[in-house]
N, C-alpha and C. Protein backbone atom coordinates (compact mmCIF):
# COMPACT_ATOMS: atom_id res chain seq x y z
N UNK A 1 33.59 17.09 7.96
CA UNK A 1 33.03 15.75 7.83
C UNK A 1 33.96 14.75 8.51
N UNK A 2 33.69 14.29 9.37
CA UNK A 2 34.06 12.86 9.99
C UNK A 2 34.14 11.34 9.38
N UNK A 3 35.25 10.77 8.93
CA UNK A 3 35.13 9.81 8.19
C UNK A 3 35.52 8.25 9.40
N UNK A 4 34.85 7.73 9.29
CA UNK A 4 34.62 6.60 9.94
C UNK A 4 34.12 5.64 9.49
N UNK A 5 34.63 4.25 9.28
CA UNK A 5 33.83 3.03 8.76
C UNK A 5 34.15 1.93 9.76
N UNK A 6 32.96 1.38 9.68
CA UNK A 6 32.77 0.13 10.92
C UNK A 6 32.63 -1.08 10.22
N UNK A 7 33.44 -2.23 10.70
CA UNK A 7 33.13 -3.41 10.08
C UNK A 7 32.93 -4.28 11.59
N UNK A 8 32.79 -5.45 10.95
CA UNK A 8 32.29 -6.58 11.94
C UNK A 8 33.01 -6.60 13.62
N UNK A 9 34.36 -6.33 13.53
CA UNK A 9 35.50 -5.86 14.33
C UNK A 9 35.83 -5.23 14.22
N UNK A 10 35.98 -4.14 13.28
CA UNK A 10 37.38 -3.52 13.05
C UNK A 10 36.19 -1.70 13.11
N UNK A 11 37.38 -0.70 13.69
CA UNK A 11 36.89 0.70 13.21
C UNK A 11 38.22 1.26 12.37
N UNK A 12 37.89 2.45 10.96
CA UNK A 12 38.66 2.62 9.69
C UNK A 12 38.26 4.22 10.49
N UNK A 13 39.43 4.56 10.46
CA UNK A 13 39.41 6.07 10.08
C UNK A 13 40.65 7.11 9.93
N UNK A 14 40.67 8.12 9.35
CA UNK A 14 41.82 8.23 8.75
C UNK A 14 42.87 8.32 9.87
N UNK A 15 44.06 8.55 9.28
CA UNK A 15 45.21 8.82 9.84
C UNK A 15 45.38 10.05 10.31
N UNK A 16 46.10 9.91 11.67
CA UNK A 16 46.02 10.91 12.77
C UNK A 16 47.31 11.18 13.26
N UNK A 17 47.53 12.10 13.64
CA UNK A 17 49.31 12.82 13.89
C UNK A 17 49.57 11.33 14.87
N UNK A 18 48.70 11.20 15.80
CA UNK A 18 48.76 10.86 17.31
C UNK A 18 49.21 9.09 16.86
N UNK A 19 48.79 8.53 15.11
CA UNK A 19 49.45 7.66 14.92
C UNK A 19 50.52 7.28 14.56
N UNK A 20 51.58 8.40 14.56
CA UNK A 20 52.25 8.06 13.94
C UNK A 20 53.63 7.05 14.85
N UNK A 21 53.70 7.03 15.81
CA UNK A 21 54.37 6.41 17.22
C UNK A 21 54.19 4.72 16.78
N UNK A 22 52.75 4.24 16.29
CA UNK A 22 52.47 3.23 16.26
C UNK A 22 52.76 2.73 14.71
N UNK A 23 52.63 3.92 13.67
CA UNK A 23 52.94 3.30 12.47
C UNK A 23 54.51 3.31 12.62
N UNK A 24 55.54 4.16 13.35
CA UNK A 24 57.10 3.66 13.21
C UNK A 24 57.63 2.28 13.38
N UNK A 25 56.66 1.68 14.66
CA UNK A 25 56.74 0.80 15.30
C UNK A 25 56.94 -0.49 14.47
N UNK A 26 55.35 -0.16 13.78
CA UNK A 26 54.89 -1.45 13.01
C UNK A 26 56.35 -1.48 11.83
N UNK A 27 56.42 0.25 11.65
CA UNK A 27 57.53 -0.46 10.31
C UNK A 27 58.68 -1.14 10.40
N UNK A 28 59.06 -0.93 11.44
CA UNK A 28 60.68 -1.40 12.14
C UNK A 28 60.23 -2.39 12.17
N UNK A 29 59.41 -3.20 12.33
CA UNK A 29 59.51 -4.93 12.47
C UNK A 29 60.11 -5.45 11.45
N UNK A 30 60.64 -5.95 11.64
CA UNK A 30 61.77 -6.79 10.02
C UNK A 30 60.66 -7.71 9.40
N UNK A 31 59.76 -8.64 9.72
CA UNK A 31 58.62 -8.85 9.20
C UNK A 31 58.00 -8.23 8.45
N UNK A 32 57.82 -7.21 8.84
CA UNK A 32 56.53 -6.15 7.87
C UNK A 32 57.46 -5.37 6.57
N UNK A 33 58.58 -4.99 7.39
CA UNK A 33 59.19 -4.12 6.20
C UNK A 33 60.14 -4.94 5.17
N UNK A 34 59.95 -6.42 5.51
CA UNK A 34 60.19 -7.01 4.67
C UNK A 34 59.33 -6.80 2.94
N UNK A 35 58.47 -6.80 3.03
CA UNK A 35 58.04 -6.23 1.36
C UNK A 35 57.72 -4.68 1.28
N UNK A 36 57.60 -4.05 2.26
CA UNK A 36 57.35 -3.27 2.27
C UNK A 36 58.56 -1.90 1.91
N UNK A 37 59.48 -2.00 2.31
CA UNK A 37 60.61 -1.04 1.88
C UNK A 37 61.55 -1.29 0.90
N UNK A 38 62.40 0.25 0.86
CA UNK A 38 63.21 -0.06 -0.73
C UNK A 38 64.56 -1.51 -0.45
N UNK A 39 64.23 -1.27 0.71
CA UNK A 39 65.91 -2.30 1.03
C UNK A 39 65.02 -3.81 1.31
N UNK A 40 64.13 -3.45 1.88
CA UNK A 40 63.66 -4.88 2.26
C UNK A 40 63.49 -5.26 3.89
N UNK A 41 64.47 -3.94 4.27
CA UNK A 41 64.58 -4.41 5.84
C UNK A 41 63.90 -3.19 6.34
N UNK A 42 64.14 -2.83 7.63
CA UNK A 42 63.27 -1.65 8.38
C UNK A 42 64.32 -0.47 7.82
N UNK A 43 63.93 0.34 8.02
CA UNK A 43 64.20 2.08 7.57
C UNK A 43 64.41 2.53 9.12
N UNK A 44 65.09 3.71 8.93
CA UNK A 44 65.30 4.61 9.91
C UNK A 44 64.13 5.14 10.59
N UNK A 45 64.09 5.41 11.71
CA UNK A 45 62.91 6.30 12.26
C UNK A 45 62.98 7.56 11.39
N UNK A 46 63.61 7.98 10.80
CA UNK A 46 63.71 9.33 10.21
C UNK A 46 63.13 9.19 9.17
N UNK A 47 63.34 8.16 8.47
CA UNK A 47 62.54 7.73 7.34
C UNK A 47 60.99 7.47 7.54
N UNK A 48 61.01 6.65 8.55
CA UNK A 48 59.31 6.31 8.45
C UNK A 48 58.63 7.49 9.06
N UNK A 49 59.13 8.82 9.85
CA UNK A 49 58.68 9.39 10.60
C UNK A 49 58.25 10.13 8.91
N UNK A 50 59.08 10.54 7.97
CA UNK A 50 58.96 11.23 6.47
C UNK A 50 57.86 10.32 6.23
N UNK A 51 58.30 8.95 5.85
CA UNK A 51 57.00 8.48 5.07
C UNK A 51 55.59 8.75 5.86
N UNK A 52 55.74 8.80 7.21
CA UNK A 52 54.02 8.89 8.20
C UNK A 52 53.53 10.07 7.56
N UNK A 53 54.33 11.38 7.60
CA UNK A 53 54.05 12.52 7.25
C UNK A 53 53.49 12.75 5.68
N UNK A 54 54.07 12.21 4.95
CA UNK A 54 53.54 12.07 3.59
C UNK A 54 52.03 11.27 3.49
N UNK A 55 51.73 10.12 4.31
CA UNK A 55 50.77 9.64 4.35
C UNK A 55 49.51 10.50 4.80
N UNK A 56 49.97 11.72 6.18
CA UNK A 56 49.26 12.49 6.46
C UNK A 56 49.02 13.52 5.36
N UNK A 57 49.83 14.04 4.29
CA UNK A 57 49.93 15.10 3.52
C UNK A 57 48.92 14.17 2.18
N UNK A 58 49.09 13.18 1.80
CA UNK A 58 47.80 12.38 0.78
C UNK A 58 46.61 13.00 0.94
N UNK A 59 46.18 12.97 2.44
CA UNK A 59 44.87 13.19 2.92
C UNK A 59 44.75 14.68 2.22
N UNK A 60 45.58 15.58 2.75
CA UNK A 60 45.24 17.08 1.77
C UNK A 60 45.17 17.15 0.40
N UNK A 61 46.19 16.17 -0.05
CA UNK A 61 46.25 16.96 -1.20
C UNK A 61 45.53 16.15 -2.28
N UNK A 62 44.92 14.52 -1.59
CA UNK A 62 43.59 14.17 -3.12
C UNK A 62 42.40 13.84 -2.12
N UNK A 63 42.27 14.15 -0.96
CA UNK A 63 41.06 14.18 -0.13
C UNK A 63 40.52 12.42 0.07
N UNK A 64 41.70 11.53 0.51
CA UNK A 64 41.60 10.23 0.23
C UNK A 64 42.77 9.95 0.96
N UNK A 65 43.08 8.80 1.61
CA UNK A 65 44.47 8.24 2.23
C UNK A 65 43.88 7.14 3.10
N UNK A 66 45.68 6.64 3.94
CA UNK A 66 45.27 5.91 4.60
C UNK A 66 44.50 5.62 5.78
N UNK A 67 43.80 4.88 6.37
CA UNK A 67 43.46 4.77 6.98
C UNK A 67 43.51 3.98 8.33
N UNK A 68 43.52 4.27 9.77
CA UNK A 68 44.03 3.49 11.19
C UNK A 68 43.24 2.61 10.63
N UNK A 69 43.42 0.96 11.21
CA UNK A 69 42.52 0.52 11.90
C UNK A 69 42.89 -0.02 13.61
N UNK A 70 41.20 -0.05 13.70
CA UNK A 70 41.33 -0.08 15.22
C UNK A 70 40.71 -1.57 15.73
N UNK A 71 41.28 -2.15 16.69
CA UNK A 71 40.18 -3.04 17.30
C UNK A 71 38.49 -2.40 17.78
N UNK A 72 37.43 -2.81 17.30
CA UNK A 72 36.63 -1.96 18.27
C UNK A 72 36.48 -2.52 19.92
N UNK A 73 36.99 -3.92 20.02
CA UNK A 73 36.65 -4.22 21.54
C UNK A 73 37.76 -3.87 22.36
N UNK A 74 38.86 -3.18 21.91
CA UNK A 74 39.82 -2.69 22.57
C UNK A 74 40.30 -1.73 22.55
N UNK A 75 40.11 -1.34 21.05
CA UNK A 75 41.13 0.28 20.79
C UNK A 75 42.47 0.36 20.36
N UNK A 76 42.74 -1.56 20.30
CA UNK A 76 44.41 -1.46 20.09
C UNK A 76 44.33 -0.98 18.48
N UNK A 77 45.69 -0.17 17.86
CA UNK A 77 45.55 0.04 16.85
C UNK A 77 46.64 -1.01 15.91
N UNK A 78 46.20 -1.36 14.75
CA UNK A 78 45.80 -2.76 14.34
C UNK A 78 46.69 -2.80 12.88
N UNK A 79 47.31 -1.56 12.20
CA UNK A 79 47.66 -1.30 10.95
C UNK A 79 47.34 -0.34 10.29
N UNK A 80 47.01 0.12 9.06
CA UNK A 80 46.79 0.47 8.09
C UNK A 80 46.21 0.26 6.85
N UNK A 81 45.42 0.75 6.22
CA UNK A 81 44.36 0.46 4.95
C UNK A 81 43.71 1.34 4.38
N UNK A 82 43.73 1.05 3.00
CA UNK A 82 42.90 2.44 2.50
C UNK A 82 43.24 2.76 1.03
N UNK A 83 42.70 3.68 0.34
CA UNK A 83 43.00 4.48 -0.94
C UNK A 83 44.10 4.99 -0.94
N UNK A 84 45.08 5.06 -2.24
CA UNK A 84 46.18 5.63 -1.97
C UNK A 84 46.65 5.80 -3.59
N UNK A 85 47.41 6.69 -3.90
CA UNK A 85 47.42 7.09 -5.25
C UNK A 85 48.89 8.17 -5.25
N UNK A 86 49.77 8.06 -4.90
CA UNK A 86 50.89 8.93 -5.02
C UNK A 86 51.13 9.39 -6.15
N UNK A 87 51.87 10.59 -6.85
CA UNK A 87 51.96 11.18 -8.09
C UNK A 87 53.10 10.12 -8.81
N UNK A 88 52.90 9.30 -9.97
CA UNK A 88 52.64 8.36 -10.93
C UNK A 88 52.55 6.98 -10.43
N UNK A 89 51.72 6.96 -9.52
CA UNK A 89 51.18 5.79 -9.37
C UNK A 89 50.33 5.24 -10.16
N UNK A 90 50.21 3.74 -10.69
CA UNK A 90 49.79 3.43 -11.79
C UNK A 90 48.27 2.99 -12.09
N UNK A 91 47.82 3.56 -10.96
CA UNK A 91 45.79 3.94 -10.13
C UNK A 91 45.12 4.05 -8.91
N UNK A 92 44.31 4.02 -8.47
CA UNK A 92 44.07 4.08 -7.32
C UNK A 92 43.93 2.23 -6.68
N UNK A 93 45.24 2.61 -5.80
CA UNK A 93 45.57 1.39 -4.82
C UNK A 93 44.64 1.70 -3.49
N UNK A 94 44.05 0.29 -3.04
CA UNK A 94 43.97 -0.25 -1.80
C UNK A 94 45.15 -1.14 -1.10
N UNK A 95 45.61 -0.44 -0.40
CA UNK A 95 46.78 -0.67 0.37
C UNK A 95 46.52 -1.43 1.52
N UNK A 96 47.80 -2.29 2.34
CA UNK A 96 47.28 -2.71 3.57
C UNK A 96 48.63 -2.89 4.51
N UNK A 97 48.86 -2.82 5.70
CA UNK A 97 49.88 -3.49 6.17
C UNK A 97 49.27 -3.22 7.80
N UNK A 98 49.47 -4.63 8.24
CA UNK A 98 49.08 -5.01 9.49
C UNK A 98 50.46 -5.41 10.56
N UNK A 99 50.55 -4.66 11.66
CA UNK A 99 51.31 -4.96 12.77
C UNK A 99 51.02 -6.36 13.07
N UNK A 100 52.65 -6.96 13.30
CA UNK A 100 52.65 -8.32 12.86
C UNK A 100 51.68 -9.11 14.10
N UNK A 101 51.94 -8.63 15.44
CA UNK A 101 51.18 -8.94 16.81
C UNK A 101 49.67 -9.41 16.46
N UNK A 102 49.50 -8.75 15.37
CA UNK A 102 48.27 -8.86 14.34
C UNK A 102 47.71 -9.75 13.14
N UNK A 103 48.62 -10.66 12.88
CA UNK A 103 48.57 -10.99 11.72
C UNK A 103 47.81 -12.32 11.93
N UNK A 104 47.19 -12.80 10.83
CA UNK A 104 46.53 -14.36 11.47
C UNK A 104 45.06 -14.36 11.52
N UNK A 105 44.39 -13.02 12.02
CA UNK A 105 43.23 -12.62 12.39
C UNK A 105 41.90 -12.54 11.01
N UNK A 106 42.40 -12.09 10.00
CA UNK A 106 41.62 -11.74 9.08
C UNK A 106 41.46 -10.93 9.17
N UNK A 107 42.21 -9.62 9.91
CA UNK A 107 41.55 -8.53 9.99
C UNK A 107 42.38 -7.35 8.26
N UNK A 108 43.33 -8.16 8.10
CA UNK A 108 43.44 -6.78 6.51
C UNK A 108 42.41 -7.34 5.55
N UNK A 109 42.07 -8.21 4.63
CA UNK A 109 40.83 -8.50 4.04
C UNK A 109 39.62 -8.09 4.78
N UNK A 110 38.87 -7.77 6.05
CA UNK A 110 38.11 -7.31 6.41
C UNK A 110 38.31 -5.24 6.31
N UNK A 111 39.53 -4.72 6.79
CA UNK A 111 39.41 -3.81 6.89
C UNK A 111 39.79 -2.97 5.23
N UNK A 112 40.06 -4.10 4.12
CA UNK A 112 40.02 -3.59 3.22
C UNK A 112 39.05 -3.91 2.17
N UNK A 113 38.26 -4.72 2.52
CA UNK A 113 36.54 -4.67 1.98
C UNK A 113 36.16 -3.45 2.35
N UNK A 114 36.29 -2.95 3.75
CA UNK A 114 35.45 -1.66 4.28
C UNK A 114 35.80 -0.25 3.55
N UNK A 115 37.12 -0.56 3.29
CA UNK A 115 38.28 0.51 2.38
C UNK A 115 37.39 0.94 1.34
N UNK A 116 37.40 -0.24 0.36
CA UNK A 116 37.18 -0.57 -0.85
C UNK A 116 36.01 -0.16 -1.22
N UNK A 117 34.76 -0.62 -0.27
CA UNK A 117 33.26 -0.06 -0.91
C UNK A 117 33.82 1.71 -0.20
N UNK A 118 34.25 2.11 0.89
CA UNK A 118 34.40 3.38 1.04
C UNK A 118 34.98 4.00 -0.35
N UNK A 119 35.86 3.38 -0.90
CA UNK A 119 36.45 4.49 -2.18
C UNK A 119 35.68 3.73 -3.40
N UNK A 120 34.67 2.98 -3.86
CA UNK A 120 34.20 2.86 -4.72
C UNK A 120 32.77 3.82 -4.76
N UNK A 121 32.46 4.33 -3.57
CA UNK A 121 31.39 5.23 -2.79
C UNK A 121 31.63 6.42 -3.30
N UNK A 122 32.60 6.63 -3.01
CA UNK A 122 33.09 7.96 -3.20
C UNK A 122 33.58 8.30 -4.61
N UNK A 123 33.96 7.24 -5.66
CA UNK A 123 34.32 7.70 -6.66
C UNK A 123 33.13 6.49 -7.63
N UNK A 124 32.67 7.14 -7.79
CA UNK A 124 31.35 6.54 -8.82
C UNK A 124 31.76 6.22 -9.98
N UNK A 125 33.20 6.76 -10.70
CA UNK A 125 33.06 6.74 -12.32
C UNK A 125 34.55 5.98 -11.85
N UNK A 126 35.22 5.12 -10.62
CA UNK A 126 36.53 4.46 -11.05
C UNK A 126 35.78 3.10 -10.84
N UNK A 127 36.81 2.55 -12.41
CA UNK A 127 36.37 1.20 -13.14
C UNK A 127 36.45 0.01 -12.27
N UNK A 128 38.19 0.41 -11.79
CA UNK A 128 38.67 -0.60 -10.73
C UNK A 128 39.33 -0.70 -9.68
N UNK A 129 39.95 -1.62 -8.65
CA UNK A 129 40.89 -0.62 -7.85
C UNK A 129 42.22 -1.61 -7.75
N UNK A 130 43.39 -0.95 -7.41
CA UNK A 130 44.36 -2.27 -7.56
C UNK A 130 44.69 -2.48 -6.28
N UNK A 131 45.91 -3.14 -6.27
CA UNK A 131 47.07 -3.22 -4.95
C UNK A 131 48.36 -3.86 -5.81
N UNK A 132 49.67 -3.14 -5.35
CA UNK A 132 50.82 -3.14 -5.82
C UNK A 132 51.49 -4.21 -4.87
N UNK A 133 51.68 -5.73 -5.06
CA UNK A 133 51.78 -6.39 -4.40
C UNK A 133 53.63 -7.03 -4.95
N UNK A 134 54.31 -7.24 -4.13
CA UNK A 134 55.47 -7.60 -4.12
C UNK A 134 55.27 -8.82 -5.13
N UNK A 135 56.01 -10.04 -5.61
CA UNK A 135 56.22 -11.25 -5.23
C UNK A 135 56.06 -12.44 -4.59
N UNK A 136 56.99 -11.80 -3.25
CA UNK A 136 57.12 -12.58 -2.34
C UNK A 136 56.33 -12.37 -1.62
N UNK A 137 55.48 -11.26 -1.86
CA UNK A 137 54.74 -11.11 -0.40
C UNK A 137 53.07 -12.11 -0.56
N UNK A 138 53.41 -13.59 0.00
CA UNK A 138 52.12 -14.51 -0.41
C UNK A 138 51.45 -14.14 0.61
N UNK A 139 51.68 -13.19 1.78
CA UNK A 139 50.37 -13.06 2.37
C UNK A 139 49.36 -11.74 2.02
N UNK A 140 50.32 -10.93 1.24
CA UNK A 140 49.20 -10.00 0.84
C UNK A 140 47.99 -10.81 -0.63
N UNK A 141 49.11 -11.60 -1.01
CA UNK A 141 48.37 -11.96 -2.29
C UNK A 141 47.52 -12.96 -1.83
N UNK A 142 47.31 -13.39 -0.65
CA UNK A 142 45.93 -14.25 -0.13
C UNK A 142 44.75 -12.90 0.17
N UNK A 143 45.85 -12.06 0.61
CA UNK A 143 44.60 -11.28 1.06
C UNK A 143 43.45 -10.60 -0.46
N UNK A 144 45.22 -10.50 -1.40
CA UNK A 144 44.31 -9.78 -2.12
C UNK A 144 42.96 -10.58 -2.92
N UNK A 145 43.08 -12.09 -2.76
CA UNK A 145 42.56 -13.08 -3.58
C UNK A 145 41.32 -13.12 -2.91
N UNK A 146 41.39 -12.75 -1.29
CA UNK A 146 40.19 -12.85 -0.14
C UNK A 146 39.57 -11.58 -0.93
N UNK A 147 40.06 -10.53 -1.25
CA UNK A 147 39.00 -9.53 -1.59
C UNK A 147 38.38 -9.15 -2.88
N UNK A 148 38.99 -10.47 -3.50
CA UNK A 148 38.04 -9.98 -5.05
C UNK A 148 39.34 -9.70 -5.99
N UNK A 149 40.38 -9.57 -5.67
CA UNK A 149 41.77 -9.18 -7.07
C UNK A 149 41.99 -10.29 -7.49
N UNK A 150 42.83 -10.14 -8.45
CA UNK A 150 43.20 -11.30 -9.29
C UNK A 150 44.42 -10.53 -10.15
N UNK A 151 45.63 -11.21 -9.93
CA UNK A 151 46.70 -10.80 -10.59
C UNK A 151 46.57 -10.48 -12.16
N UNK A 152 46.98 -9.45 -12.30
CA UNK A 152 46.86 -8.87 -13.91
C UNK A 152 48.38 -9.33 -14.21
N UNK A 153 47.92 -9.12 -15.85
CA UNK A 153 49.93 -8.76 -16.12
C UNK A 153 50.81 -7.92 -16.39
N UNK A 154 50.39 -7.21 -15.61
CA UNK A 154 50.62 -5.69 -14.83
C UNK A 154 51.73 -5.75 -14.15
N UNK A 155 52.76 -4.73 -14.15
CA UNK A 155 53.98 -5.17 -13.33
C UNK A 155 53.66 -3.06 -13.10
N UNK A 156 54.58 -2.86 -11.72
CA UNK A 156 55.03 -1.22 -11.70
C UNK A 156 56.28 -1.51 -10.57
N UNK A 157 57.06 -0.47 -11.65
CA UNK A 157 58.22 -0.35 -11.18
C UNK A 157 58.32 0.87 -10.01
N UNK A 158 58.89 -0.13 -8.32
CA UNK A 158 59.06 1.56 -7.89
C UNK A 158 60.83 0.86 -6.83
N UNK A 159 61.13 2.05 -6.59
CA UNK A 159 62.27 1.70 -6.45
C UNK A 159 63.31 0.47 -6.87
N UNK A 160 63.49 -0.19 -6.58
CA UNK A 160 64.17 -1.25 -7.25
C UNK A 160 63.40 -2.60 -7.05
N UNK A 161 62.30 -2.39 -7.00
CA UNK A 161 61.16 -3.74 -6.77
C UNK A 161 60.49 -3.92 -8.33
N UNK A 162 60.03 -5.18 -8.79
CA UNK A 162 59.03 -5.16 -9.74
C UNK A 162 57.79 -5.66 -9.04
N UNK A 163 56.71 -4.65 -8.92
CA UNK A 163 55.53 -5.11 -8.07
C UNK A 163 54.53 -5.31 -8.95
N UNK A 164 53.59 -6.75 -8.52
CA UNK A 164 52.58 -7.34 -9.42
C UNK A 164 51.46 -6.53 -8.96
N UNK A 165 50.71 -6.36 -10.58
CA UNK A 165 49.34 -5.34 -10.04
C UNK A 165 48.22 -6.29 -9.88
N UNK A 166 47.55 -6.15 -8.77
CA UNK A 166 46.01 -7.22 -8.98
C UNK A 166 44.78 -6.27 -8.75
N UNK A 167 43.91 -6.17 -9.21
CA UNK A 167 42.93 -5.86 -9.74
C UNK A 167 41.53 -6.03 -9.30
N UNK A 168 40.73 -5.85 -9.10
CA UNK A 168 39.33 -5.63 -9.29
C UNK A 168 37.96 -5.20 -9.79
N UNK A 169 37.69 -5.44 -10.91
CA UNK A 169 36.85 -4.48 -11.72
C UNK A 169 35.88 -4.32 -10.70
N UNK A 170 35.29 -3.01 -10.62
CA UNK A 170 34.15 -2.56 -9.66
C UNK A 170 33.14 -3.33 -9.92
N UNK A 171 32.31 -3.50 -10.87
CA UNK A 171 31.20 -3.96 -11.25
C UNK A 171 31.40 -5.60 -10.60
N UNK A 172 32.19 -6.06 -10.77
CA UNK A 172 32.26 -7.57 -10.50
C UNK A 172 32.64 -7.79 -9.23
N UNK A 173 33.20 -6.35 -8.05
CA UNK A 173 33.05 -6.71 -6.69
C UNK A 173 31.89 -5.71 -5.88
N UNK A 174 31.53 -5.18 -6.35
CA UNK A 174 30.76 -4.48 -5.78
C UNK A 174 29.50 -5.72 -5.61
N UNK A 175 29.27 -6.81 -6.84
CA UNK A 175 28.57 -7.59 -7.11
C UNK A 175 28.56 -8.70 -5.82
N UNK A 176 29.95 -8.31 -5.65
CA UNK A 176 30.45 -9.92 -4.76
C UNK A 176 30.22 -9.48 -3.23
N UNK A 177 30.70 -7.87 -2.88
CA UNK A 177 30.89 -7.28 -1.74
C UNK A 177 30.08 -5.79 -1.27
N UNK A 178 29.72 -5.56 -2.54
CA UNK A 178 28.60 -4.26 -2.22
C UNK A 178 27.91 -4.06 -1.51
C-alpha cells in the first residue's frame, strides 16, 4: 500500500532512506534544533543520522511515522509531519518541524491537518491526538492553536526538557477539520 496525502500545496508521504541527507540538514540549523534537541543546539551528524534511522524503524514497528513533506509545484522537500508514538510516550503525537528556508508559509499547520485526519482515519477508536510542545517554542504553539490544540495541563518529561502537552479531542476537530 502506498501512502500519500495531498493538500492544497503540500504532498505527505512517508519517510524515505533517500531523506535522510535533507532531514540532517534541516537539523543542524541552530534555529530548528533550537527546541528540538536535548542540548538545544544542533547534534552531531551521527546523532541525527541515529535519530533519521529510528524515525525510519517507527514506520515498522507501529505501522505509522513520520512523514516528508513536499512542495507539489516543485518537489523541494519542506520538513517533516506526522503520527509518532515512541515507547513511553505519553500518546499518539502529531509532530512537525519545518526547514527554516521554509518557515513563514503556513505550510506545518497545513501539512499537519493532512497528518491528523490521516491518523484519525486510520485509528477510529483514538479519542485525541497531542503534540509535545517546548515552552519556548511560540511558533509551534501558533501552529498548534492553527490546528485545533489547546494547551492541557499536561507536562512530559523527556530528556531534560519539561514539554507542554496540547491536545485535540477528535470529535471536536474532526468537527472543525474533517
Amino acid at each position: 500500500m502506498t501512502i500519500r496525502i495531498d493538500t492544497e500545496r503540500l504532498r505527505l508521504r512517508p519517510l524515505a532512506p533517500e531523506d535522510c541527507e535533507a532531514h540532517i540538514q534541516m537539523m543542524l540549523d541552530p534555529a530548528v534544533a533550537a527546541t528540538l534537541s536535548p542540548t538545544g543546539g544542533a547534534q552531531s551528524r551521527h546523532d541525527l543520522w541515529r535519530q533519521f534511522a529510528s524515525y525510519l524503524g517507527h514506520w515498522d514497528i507501529r505501522g505509522y511515522g513520520w512523514f516528508s513533506v513536499e512542495e507539489k509545484a516543485t518537489g523541494a522537500w519542506v520538513g517533516r509531519v506526522g503520527p509518532w508514538m515512541p515507547e513511553g510516550w505519553p500518546g499518539l503525537e502529531c509532530g512537525w518541524s519545518i526547514a527554516r528556508s521554509h518557515w513563514g508559509q503556513g505550510y506545518a499547520p497545513e501539512a499537519a491537518v493532512g497528518a491528523i485526519k490521516w491518523t484519525f482515519d486510520q485509528f477510529p477508536d483514538l479519542p485525541r491526538i497531542i503534540s509535545c510542545i517546548a515552552p519556548a517554542n511560540a511558533n509551534s504553539q501558533a501552529v498548534a492553536k492553527k490546528i485545533g490544540e489547546q494547551k492541557t495541563a499536561e507536562t512530559f518529561e523527556l530528556w531534560d526538557m519539561s514539554l507542554d502537552i496540547w491536545a485535540a479531542d477528535r470529535a471536536a476537530w474532526l468537527a472543525r477539520f474533517g
